[in-house]
PDB file of N, CA and C in Angstrom:
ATOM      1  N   UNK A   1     -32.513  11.054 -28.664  1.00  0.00           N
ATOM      2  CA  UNK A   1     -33.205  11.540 -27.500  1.00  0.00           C
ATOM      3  C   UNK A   1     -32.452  12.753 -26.944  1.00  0.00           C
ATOM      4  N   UNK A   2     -33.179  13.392 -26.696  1.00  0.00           N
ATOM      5  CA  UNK A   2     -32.388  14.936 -25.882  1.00  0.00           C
ATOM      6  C   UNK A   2     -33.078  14.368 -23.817  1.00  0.00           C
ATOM      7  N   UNK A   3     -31.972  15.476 -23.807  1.00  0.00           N
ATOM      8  CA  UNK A   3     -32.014  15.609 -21.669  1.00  0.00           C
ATOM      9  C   UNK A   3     -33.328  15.492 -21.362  1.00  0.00           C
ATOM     10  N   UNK A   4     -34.213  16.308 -22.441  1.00  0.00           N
ATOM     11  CA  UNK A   4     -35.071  16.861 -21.426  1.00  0.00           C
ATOM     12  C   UNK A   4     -36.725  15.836 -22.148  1.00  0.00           C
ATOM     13  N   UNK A   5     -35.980  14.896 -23.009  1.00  0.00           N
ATOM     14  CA  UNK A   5     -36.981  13.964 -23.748  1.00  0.00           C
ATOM     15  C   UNK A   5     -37.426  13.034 -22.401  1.00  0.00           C
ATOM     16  N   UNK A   6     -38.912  12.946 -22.092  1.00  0.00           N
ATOM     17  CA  UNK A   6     -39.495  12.041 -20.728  1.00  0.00           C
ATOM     18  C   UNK A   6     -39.398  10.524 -20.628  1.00  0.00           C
ATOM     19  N   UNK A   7     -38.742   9.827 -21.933  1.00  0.00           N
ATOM     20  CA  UNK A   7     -38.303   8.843 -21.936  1.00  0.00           C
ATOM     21  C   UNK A   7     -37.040   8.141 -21.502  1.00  0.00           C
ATOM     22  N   UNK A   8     -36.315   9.644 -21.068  1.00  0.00           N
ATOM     23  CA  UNK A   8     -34.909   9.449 -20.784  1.00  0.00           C
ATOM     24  C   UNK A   8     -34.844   8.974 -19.270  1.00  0.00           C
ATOM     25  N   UNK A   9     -35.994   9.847 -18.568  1.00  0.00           N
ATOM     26  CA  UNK A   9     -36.382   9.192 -17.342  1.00  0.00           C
ATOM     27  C   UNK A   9     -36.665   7.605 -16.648  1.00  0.00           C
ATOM     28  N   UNK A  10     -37.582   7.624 -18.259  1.00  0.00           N
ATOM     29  CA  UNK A  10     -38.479   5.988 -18.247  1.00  0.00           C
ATOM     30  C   UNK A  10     -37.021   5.072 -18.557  1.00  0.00           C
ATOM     31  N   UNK A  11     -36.259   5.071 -19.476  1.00  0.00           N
ATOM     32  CA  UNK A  11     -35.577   4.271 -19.412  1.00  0.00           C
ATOM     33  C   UNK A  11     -34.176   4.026 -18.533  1.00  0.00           C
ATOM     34  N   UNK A  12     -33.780   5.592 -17.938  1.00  0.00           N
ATOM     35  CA  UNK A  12     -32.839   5.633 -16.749  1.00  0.00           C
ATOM     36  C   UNK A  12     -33.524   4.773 -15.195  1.00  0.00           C
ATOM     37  N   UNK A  13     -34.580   4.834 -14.895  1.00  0.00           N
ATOM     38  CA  UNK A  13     -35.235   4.526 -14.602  1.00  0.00           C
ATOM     39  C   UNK A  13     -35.713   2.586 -14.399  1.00  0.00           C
ATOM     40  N   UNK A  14     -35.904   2.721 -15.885  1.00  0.00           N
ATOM     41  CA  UNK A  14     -35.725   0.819 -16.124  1.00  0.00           C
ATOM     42  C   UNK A  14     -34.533   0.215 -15.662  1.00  0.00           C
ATOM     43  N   UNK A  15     -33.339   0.948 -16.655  1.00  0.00           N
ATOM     44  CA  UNK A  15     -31.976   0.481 -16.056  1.00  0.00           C
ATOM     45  C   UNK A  15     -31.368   0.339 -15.061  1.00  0.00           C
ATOM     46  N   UNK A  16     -31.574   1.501 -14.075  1.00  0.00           N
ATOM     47  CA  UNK A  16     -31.382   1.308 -12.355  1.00  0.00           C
ATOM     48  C   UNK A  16     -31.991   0.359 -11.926  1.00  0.00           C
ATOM     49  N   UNK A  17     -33.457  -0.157 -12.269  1.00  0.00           N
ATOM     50  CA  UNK A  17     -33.918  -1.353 -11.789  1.00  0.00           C
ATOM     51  C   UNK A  17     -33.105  -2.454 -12.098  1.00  0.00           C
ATOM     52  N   UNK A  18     -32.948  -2.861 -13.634  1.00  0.00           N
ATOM     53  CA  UNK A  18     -31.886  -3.978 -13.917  1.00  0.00           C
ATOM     54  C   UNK A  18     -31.255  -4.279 -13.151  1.00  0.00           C
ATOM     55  N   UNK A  19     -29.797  -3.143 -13.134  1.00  0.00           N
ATOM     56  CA  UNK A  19     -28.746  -2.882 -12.609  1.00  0.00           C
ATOM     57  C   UNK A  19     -28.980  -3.313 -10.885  1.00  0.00           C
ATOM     58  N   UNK A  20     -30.224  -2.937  -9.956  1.00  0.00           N
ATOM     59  CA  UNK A  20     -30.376  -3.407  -8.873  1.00  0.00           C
ATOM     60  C   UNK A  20     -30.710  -4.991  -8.607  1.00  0.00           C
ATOM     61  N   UNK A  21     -31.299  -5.893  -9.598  1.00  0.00           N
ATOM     62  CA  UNK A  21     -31.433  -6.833  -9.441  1.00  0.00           C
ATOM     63  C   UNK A  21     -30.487  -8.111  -9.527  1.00  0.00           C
ATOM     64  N   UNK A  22     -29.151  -6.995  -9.680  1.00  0.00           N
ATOM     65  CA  UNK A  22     -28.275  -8.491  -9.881  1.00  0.00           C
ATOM     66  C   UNK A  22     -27.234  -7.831  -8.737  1.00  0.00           C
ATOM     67  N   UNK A  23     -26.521  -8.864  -8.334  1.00  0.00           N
ATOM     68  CA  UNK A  23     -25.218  -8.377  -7.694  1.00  0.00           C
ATOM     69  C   UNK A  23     -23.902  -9.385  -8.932  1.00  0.00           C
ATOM     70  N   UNK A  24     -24.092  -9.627  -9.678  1.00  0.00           N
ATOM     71  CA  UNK A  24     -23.214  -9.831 -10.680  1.00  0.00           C
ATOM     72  C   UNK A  24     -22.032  -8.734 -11.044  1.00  0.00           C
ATOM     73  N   UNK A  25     -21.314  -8.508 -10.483  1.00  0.00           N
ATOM     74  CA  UNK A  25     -20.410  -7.764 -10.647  1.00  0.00           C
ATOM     75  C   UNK A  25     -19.955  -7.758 -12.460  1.00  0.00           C
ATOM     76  N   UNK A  26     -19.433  -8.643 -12.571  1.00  0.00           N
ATOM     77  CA  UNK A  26     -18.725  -8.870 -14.002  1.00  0.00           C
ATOM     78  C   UNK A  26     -20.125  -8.781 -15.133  1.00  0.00           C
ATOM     79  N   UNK A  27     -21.256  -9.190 -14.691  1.00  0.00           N
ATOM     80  CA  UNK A  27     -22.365  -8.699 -15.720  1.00  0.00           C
ATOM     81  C   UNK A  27     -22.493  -7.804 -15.695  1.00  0.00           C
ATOM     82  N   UNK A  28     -22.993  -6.600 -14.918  1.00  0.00           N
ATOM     83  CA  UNK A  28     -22.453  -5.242 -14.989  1.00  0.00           C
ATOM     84  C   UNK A  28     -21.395  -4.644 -15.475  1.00  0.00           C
ATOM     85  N   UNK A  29     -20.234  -5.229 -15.437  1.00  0.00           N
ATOM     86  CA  UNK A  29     -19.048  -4.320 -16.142  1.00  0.00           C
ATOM     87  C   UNK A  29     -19.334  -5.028 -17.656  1.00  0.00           C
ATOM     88  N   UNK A  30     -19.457  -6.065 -17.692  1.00  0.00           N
ATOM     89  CA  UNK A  30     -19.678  -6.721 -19.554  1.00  0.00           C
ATOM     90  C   UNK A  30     -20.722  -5.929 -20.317  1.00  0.00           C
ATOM     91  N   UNK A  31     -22.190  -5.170 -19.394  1.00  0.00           N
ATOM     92  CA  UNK A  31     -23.365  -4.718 -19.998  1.00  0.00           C
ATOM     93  C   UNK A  31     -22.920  -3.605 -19.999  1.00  0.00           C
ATOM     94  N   UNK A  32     -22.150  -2.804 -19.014  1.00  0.00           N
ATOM     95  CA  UNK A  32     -21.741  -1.514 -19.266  1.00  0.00           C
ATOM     96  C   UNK A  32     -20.662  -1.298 -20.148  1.00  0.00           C
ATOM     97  N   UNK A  33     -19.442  -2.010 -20.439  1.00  0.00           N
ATOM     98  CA  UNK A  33     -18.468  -2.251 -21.771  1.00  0.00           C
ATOM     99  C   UNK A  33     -19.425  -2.096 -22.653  1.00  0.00           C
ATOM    100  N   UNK A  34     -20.391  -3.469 -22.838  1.00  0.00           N
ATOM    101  CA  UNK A  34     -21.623  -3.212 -24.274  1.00  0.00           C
ATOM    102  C   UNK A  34     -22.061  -2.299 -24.698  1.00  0.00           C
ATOM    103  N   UNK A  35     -22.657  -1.176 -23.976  1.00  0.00           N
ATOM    104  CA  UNK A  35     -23.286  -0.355 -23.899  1.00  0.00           C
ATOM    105  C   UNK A  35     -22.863   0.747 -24.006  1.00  0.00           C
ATOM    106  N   UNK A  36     -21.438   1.044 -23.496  1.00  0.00           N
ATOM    107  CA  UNK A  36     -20.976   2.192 -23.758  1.00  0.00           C
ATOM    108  C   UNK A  36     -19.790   2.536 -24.741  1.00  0.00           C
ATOM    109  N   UNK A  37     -19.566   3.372 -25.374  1.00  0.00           N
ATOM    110  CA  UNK A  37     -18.921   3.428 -26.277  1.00  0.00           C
ATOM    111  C   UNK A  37     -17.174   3.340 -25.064  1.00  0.00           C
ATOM    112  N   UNK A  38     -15.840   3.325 -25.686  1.00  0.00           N
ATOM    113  CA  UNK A  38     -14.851   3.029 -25.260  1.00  0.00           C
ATOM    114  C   UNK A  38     -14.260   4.267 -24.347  1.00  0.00           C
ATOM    115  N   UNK A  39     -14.544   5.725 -25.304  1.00  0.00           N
ATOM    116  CA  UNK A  39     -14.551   6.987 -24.511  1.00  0.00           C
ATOM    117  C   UNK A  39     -15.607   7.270 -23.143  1.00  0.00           C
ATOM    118  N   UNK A  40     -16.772   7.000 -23.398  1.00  0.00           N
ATOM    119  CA  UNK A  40     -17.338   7.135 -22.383  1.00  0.00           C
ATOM    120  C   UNK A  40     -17.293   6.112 -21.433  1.00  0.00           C
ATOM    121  N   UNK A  41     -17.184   4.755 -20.958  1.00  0.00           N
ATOM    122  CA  UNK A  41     -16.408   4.019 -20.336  1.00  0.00           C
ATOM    123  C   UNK A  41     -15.233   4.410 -19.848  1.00  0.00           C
ATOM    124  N   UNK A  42     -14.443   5.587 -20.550  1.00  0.00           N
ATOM    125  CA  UNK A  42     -12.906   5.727 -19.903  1.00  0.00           C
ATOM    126  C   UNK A  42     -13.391   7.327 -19.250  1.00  0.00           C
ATOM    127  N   UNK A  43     -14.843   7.937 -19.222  1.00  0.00           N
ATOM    128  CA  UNK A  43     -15.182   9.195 -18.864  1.00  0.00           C
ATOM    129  C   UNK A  43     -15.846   8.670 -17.239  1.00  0.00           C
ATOM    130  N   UNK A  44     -16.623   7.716 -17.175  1.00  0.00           N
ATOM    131  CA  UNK A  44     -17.303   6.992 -16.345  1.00  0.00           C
ATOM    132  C   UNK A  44     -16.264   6.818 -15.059  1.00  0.00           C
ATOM    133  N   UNK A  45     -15.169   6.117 -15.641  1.00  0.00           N
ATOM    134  CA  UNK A  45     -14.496   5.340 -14.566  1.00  0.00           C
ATOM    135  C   UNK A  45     -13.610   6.375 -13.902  1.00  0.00           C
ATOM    136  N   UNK A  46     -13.455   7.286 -15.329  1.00  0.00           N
ATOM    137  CA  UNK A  46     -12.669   9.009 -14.323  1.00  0.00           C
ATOM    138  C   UNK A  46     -13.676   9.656 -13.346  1.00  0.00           C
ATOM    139  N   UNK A  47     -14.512   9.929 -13.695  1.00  0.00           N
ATOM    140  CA  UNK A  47     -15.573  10.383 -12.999  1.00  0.00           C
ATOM    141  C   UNK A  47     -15.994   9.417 -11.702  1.00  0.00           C
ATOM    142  N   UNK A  48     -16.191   8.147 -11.586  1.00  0.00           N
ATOM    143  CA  UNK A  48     -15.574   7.188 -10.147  1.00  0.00           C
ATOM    144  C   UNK A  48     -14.252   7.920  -9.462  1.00  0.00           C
ATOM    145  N   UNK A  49     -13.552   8.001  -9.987  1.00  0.00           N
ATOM    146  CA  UNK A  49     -12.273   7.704  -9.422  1.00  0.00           C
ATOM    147  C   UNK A  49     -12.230   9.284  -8.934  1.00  0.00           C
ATOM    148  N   UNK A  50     -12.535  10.248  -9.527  1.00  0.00           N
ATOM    149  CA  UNK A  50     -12.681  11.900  -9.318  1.00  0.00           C
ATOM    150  C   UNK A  50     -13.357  11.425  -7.716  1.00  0.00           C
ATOM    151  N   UNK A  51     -14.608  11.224  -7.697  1.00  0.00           N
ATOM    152  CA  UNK A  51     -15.193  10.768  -6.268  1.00  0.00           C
ATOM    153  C   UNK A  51     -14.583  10.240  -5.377  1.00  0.00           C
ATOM    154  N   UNK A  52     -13.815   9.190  -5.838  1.00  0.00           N
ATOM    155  CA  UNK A  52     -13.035   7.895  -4.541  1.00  0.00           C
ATOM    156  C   UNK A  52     -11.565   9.388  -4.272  1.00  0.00           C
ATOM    157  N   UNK A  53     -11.030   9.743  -5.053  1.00  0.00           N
ATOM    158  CA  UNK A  53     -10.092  10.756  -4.567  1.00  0.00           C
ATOM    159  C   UNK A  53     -10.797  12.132  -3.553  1.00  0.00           C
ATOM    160  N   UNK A  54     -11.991  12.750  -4.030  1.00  0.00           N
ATOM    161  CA  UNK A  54     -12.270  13.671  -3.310  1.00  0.00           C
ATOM    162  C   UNK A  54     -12.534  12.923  -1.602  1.00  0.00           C
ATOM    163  N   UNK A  55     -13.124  12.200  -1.866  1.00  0.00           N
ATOM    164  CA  UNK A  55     -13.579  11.196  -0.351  1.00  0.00           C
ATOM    165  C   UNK A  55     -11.734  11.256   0.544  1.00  0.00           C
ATOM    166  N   UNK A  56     -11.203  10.731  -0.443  1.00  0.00           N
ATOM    167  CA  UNK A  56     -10.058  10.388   0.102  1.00  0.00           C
ATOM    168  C   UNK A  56      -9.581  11.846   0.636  1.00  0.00           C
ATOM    169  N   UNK A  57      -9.748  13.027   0.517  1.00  0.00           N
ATOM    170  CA  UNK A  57      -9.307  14.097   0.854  1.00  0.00           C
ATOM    171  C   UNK A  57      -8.207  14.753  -0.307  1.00  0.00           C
ATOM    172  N   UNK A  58      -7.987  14.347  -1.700  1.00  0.00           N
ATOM    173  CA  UNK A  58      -7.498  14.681  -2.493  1.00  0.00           C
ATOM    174  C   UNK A  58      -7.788  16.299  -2.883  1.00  0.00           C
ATOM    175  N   UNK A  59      -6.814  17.154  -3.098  1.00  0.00           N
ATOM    176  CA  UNK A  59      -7.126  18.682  -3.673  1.00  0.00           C
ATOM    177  C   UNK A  59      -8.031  18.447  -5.223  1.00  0.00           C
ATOM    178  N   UNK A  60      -8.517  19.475  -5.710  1.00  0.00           N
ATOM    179  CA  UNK A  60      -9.224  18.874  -6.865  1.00  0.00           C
ATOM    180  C   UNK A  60      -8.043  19.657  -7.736  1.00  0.00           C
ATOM    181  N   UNK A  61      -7.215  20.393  -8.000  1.00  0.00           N
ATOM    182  CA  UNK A  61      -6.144  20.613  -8.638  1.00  0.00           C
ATOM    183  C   UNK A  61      -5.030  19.215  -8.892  1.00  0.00           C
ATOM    184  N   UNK A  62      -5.181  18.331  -7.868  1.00  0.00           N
ATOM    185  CA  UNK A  62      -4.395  17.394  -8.104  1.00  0.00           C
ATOM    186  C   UNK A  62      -5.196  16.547  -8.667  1.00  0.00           C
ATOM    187  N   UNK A  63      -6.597  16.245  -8.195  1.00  0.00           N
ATOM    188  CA  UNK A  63      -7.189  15.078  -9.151  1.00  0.00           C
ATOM    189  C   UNK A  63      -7.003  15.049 -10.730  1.00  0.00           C
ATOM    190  N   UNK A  64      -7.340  16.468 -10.212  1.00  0.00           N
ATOM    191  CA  UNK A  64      -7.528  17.141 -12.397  1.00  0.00           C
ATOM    192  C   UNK A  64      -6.251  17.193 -13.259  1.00  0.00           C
ATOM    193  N   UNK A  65      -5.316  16.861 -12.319  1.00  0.00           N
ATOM    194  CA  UNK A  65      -3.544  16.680 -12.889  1.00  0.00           C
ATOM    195  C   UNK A  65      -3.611  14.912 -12.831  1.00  0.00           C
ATOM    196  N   UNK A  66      -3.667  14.336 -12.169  1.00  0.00           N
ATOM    197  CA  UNK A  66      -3.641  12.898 -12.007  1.00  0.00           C
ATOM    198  C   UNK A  66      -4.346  12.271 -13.113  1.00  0.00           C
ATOM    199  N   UNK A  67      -5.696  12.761 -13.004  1.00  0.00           N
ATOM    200  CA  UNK A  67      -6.633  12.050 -14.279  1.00  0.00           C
ATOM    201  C   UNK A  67      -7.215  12.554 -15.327  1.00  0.00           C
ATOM    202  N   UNK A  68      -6.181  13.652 -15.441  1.00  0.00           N
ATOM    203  CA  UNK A  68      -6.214  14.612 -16.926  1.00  0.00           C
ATOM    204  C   UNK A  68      -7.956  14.923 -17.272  1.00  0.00           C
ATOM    205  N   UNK A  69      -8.764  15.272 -15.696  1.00  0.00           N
ATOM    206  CA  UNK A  69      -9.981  15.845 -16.305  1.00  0.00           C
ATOM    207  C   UNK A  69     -10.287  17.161 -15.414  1.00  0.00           C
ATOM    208  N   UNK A  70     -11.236  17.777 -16.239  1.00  0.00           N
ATOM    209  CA  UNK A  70     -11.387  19.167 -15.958  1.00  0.00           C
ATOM    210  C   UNK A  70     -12.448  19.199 -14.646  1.00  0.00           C
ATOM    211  N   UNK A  71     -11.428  20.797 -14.222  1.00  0.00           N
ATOM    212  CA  UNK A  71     -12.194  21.632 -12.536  1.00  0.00           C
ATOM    213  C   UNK A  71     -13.348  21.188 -12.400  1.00  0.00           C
ATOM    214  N   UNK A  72     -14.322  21.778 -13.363  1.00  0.00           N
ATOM    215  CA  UNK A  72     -15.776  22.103 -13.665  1.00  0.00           C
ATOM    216  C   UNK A  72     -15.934  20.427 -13.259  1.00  0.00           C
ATOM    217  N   UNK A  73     -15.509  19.260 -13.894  1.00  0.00           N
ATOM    218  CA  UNK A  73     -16.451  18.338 -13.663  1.00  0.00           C
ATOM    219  C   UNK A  73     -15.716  17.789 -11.837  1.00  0.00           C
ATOM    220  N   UNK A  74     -14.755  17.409 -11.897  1.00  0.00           N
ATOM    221  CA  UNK A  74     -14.274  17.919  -9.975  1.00  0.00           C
ATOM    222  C   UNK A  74     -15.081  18.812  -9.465  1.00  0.00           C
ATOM    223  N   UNK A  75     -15.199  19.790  -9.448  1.00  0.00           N
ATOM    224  CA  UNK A  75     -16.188  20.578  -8.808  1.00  0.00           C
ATOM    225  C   UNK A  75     -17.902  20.217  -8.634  1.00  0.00           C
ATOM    226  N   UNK A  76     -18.378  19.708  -9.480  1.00  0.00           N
ATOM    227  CA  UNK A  76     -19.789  18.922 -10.153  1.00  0.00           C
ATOM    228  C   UNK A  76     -19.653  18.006  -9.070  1.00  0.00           C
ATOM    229  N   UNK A  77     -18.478  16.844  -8.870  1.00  0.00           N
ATOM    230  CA  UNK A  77     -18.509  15.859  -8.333  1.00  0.00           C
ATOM    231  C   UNK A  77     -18.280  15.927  -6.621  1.00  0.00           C
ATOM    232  N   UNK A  78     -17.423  17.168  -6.629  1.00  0.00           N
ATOM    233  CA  UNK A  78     -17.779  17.726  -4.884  1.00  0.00           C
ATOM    234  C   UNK A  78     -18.769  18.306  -4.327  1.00  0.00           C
ATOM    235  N   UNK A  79     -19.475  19.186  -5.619  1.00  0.00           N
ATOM    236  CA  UNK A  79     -20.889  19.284  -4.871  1.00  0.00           C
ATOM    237  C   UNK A  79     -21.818  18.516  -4.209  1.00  0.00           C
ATOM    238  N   UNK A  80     -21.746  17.235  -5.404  1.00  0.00           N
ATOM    239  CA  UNK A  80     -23.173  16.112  -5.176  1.00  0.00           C
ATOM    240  C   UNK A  80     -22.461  15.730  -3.701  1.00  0.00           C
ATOM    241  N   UNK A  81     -21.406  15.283  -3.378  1.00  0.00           N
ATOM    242  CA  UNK A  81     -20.632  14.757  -2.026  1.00  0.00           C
ATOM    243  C   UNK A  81     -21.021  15.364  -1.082  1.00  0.00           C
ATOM    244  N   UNK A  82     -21.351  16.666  -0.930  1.00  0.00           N
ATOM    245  CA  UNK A  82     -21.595  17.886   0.013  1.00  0.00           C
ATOM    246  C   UNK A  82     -22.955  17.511   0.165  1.00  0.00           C
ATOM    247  N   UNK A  83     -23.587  17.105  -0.495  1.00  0.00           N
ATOM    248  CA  UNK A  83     -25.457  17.120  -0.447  1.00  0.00           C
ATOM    249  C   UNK A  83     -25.902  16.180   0.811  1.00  0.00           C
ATOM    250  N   UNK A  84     -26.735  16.907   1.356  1.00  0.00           N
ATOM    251  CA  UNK A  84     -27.331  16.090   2.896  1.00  0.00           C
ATOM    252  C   UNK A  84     -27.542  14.463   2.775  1.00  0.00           C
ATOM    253  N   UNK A  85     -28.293  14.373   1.720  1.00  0.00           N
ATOM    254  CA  UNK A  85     -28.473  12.922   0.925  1.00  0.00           C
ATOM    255  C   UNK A  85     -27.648  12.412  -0.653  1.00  0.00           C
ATOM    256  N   UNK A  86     -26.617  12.865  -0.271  1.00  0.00           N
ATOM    257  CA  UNK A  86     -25.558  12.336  -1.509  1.00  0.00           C
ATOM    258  C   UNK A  86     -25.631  10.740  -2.503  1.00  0.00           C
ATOM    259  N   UNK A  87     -26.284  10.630  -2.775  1.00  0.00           N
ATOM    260  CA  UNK A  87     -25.988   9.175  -4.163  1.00  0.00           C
ATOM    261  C   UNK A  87     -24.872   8.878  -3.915  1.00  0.00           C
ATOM    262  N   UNK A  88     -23.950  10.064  -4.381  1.00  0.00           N
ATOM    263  CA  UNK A  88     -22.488   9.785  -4.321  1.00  0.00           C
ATOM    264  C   UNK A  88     -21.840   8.822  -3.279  1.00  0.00           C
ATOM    265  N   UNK A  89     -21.998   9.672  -1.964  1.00  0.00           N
ATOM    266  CA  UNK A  89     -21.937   9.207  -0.806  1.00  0.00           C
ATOM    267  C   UNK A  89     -22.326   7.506  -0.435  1.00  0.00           C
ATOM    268  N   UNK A  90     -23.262   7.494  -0.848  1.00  0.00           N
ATOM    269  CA  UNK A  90     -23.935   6.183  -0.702  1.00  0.00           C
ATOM    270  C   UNK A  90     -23.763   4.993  -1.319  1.00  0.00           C
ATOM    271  N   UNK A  91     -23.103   5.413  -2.396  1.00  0.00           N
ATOM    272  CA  UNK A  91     -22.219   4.879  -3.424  1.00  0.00           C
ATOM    273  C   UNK A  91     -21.067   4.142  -2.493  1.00  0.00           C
ATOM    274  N   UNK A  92     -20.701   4.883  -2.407  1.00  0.00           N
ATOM    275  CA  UNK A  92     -18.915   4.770  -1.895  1.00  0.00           C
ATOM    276  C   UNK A  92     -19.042   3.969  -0.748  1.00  0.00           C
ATOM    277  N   UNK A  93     -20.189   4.261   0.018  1.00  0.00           N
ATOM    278  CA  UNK A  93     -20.218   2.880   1.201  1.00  0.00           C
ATOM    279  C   UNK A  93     -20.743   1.795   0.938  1.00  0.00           C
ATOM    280  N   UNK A  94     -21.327   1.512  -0.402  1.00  0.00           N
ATOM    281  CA  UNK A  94     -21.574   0.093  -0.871  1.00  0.00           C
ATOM    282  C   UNK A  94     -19.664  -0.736  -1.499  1.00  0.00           C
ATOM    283  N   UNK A  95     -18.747   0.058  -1.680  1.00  0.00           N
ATOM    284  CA  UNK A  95     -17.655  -0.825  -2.250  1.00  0.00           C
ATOM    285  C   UNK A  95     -17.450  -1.566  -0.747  1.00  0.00           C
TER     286      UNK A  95
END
């Protein structure tokens, strides 16, 4: 499937539903282990943690030294934070 294939929707889509119907914590991390390969699982949880540091008031020069990932995606992840209606944001007040 490519980005811009309309199924990518339909099934991102399905999965957020799943994913909303349980509060199973540990089934979620077991379906997302399943599901994702070991690199992207260790890209995922940087990409969390890039967020929980910017919130925290972290420089993004230091995140990107701390968790050995690049500006561009720090930067990606301070934008969405900045947005009037942030996901991100909304995220972070459900932990």
């Amino acid at each position: 499937m490519t980005t811009d294939d309309p199924r990518v929707e339909q099934n991102l889509s399905e999965l957020a539903l799943a994913l909303a119907k349980t509060d199973d914590a540990a089934l979620i991390g077991n379906f997302l282990r399943g599901i994702l390969t070991p690199a992207e699982t260790a890209d995922i949880a940087a990409r969390w943690a890039l967020v929980k540091d910017l919130e925290a008031g972290r420089s993004q020069r230091e995140i990107a030294k701390n968790l050995g990932i690049s500006l561009c995606k720090i930067t990606r992840g301070s934008r969405e934070l900045k947005k009037p209606d942030s996901a991100f944001r909304r995220m972070l007040g459900l932990r």
